[in-house]
C-alpha atoms as a PDB file:
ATOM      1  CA  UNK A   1      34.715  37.165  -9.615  1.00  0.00           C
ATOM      2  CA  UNK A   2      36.532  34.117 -10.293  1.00  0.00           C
ATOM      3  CA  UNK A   3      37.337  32.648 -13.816  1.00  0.00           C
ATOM      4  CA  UNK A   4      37.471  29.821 -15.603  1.00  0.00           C
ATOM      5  CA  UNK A   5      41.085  30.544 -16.587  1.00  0.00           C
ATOM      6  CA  UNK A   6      41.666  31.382 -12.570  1.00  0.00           C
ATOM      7  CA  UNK A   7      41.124  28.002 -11.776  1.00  0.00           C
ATOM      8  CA  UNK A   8      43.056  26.523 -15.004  1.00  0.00           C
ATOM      9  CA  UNK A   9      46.008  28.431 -14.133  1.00  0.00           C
ATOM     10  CA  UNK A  10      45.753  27.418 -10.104  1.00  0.00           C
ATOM     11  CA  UNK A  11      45.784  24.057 -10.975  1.00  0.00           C
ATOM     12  CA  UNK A  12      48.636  24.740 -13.692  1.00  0.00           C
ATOM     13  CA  UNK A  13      51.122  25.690 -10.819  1.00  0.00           C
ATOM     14  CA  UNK A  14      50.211  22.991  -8.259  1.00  0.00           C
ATOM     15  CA  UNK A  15      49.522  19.829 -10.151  1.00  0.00           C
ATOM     16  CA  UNK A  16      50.797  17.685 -13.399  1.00  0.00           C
ATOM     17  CA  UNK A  17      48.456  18.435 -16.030  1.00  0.00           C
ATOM     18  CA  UNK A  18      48.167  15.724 -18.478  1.00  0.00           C
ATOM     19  CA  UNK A  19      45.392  16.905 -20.736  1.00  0.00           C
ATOM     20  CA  UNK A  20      43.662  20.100 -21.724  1.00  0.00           C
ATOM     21  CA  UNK A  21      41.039  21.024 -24.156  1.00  0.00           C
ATOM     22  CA  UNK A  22      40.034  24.717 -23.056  1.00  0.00           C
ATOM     23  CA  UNK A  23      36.541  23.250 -21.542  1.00  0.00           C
ATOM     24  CA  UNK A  24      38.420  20.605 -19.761  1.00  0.00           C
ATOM     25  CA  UNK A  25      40.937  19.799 -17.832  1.00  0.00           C
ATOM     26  CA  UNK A  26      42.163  16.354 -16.576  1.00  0.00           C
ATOM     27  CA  UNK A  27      45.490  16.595 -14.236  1.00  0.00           C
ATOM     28  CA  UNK A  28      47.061  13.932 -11.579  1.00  0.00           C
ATOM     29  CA  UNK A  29      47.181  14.631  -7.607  1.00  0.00           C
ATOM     30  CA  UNK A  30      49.348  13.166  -5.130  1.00  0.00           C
ATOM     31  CA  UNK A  31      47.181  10.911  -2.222  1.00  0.00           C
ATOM     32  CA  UNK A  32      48.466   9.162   0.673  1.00  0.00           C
ATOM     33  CA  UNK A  33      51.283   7.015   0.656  1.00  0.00           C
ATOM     34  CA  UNK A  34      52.326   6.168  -2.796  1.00  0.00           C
ATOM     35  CA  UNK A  35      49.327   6.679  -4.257  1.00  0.00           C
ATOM     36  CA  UNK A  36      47.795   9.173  -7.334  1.00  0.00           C
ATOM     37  CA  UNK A  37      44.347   9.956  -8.362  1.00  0.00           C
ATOM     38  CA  UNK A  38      43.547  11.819 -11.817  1.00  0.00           C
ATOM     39  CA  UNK A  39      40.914  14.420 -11.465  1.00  0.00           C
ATOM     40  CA  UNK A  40      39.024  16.095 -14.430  1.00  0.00           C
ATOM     41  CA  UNK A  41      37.891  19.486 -14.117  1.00  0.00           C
ATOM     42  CA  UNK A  42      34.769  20.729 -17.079  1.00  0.00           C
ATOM     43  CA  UNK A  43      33.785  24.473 -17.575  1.00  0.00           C
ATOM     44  CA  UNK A  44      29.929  23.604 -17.765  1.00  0.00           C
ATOM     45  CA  UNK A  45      27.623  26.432 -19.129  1.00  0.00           C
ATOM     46  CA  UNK A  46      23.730  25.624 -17.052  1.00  0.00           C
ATOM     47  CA  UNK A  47      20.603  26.364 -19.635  1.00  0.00           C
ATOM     48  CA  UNK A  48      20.630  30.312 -18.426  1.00  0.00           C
ATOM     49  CA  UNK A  49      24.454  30.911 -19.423  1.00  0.00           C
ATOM     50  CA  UNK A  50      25.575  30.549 -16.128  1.00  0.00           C
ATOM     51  CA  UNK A  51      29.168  29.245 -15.585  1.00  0.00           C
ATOM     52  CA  UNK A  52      29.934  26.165 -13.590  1.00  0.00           C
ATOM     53  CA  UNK A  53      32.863  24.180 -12.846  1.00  0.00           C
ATOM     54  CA  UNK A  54      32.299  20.332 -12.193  1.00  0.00           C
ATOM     55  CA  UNK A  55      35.092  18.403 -10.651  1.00  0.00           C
ATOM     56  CA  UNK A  56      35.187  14.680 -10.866  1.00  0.00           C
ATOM     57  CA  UNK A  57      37.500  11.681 -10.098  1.00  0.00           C
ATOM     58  CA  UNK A  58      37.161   8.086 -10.975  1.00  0.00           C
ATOM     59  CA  UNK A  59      36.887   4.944  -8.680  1.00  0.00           C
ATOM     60  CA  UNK A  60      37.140   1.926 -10.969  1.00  0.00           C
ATOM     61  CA  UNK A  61      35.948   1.047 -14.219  1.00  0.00           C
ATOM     62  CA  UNK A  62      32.388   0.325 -13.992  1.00  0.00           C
ATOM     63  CA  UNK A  63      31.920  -3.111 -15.326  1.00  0.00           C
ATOM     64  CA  UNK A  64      34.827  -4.282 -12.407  1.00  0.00           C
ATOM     65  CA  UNK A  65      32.786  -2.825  -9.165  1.00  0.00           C
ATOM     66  CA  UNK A  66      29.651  -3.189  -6.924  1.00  0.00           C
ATOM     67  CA  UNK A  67      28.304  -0.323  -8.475  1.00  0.00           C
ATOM     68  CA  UNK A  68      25.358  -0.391  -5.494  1.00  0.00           C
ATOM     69  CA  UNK A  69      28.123  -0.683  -2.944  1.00  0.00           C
ATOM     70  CA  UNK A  70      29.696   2.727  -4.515  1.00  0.00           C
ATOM     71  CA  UNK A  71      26.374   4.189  -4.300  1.00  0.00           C
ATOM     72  CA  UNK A  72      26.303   3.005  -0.575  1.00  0.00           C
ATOM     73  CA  UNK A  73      29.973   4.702   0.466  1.00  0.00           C
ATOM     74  CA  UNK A  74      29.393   8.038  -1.600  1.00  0.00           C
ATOM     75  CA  UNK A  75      26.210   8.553  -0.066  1.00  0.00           C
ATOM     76  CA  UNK A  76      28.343   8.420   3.306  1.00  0.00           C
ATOM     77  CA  UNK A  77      30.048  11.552   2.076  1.00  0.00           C
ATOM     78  CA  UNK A  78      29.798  15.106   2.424  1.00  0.00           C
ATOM     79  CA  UNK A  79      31.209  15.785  -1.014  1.00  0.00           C
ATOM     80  CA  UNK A  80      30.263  14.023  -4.299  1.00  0.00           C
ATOM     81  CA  UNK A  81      28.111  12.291  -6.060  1.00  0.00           C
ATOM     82  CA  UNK A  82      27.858   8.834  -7.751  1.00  0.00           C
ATOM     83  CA  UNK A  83      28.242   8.627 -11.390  1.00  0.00           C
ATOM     84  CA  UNK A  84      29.248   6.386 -14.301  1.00  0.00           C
ATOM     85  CA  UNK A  85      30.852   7.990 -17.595  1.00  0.00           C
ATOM     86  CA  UNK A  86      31.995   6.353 -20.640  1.00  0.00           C
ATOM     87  CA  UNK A  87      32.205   3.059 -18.478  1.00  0.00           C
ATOM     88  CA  UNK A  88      34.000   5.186 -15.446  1.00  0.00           C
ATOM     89  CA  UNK A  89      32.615   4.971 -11.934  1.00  0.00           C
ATOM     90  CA  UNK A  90      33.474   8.351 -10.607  1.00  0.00           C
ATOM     91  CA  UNK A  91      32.527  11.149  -7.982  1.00  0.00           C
ATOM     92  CA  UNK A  92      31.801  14.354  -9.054  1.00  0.00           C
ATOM     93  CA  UNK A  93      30.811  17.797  -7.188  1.00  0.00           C
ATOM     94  CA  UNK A  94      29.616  20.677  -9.175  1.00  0.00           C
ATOM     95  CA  UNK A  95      29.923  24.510  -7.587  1.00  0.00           C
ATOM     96  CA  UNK A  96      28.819  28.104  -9.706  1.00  0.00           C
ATOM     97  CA  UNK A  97      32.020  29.675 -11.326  1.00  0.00           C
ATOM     98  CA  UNK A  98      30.807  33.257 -11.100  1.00  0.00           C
ATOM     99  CA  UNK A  99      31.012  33.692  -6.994  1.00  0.00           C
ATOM    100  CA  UNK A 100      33.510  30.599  -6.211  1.00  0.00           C
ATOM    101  CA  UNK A 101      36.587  31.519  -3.727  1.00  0.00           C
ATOM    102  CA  UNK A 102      39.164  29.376  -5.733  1.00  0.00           C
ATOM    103  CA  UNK A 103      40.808  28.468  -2.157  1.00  0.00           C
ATOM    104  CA  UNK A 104      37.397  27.746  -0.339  1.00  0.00           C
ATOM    105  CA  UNK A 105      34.945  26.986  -2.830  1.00  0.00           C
ATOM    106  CA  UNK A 106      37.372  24.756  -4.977  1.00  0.00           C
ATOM    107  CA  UNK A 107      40.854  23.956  -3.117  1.00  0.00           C
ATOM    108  CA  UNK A 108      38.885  22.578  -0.164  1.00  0.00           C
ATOM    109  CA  UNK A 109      36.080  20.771  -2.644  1.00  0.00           C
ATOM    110  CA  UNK A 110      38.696  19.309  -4.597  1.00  0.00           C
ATOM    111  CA  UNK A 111      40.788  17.697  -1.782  1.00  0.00           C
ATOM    112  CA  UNK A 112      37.602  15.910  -0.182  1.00  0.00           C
ATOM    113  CA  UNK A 113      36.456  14.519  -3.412  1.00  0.00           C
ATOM    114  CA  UNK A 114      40.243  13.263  -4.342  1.00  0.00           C
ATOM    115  CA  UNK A 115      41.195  11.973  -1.233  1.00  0.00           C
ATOM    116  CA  UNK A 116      37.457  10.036  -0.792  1.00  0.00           C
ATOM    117  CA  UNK A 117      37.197   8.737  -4.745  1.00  0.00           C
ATOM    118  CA  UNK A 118      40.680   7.478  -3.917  1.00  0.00           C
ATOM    119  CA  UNK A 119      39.787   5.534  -0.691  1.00  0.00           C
ATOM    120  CA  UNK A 120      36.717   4.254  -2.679  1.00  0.00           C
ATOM    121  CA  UNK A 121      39.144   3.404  -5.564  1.00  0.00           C
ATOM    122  CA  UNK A 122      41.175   1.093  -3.150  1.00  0.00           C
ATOM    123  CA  UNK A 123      38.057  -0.269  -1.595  1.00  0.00           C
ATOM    124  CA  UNK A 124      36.237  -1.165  -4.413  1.00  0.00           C
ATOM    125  CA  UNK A 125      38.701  -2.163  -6.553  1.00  0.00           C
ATOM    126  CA  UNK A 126      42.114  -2.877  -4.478  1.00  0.00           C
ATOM    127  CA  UNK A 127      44.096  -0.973  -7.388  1.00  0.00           C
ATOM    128  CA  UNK A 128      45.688   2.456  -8.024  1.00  0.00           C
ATOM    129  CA  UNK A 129      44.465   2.608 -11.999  1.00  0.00           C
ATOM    130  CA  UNK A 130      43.165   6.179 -11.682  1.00  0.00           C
END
């Protein structure tokens, strides 16, 4: 059974971590070329007590991009879902803690959503900001 803290401390000793909070995490990964993407991972309780882990990145502030056009290219995706938080346009992906394979059910996960919030990033908004 995997843990919350399994997953905090994976991420620990492969990434920067810039922030934690115990129910959050927000760290930095490396992308293609000279690129970076920030990534924010939230231990998530459902309404039965169940654990979850929800993984999101952001793609541009939401005010500065076609939001329907974001809608458009992450519905083109096997991984992630639209969303806007706090005025963030992100993708997020949300898995059960309780039976995740940290290298299957989150490794892989993780590097799809990354890699594709960060092409959407550069599409939509023709920056690295996240």
């Amino acid at each position: 059974m995997t843990t919350w803290t399994d997953v905090i401390n994976y991420v620990r000793t492969r990434h920067e971590v810039l922030e934690d909070t115990g129910a959050w995490l927000r760290f930095r990964l490396e992308c293609a070329g000279d690129r970076t993407q920030q990534v924010t991972l939230h231990h998530v309780p459902d309404l039965d007590g169940a654990e979850w882990l929800e993984i999101s990145s952001p793609v541009g502030r939401a005010d500065a991009i076609d939001l329907r056009r974001l809608l458009e290219l992450a519905g083109q995706s096997t991984i992630g879902a639209a969303a806007v938080v706090d005025g963030v346009a992100l993708l997020k992906h949300s898995a059960p803690l309780e039976d995740l394979s940290v290298l299957d059910e989150f490794a892989r996960p993780l590097e799809l959503l990354v890699a594709r919030a960060d092409t959407l990033e550069q599409e939509l908004t023709q920056s690295d900001e996240f």
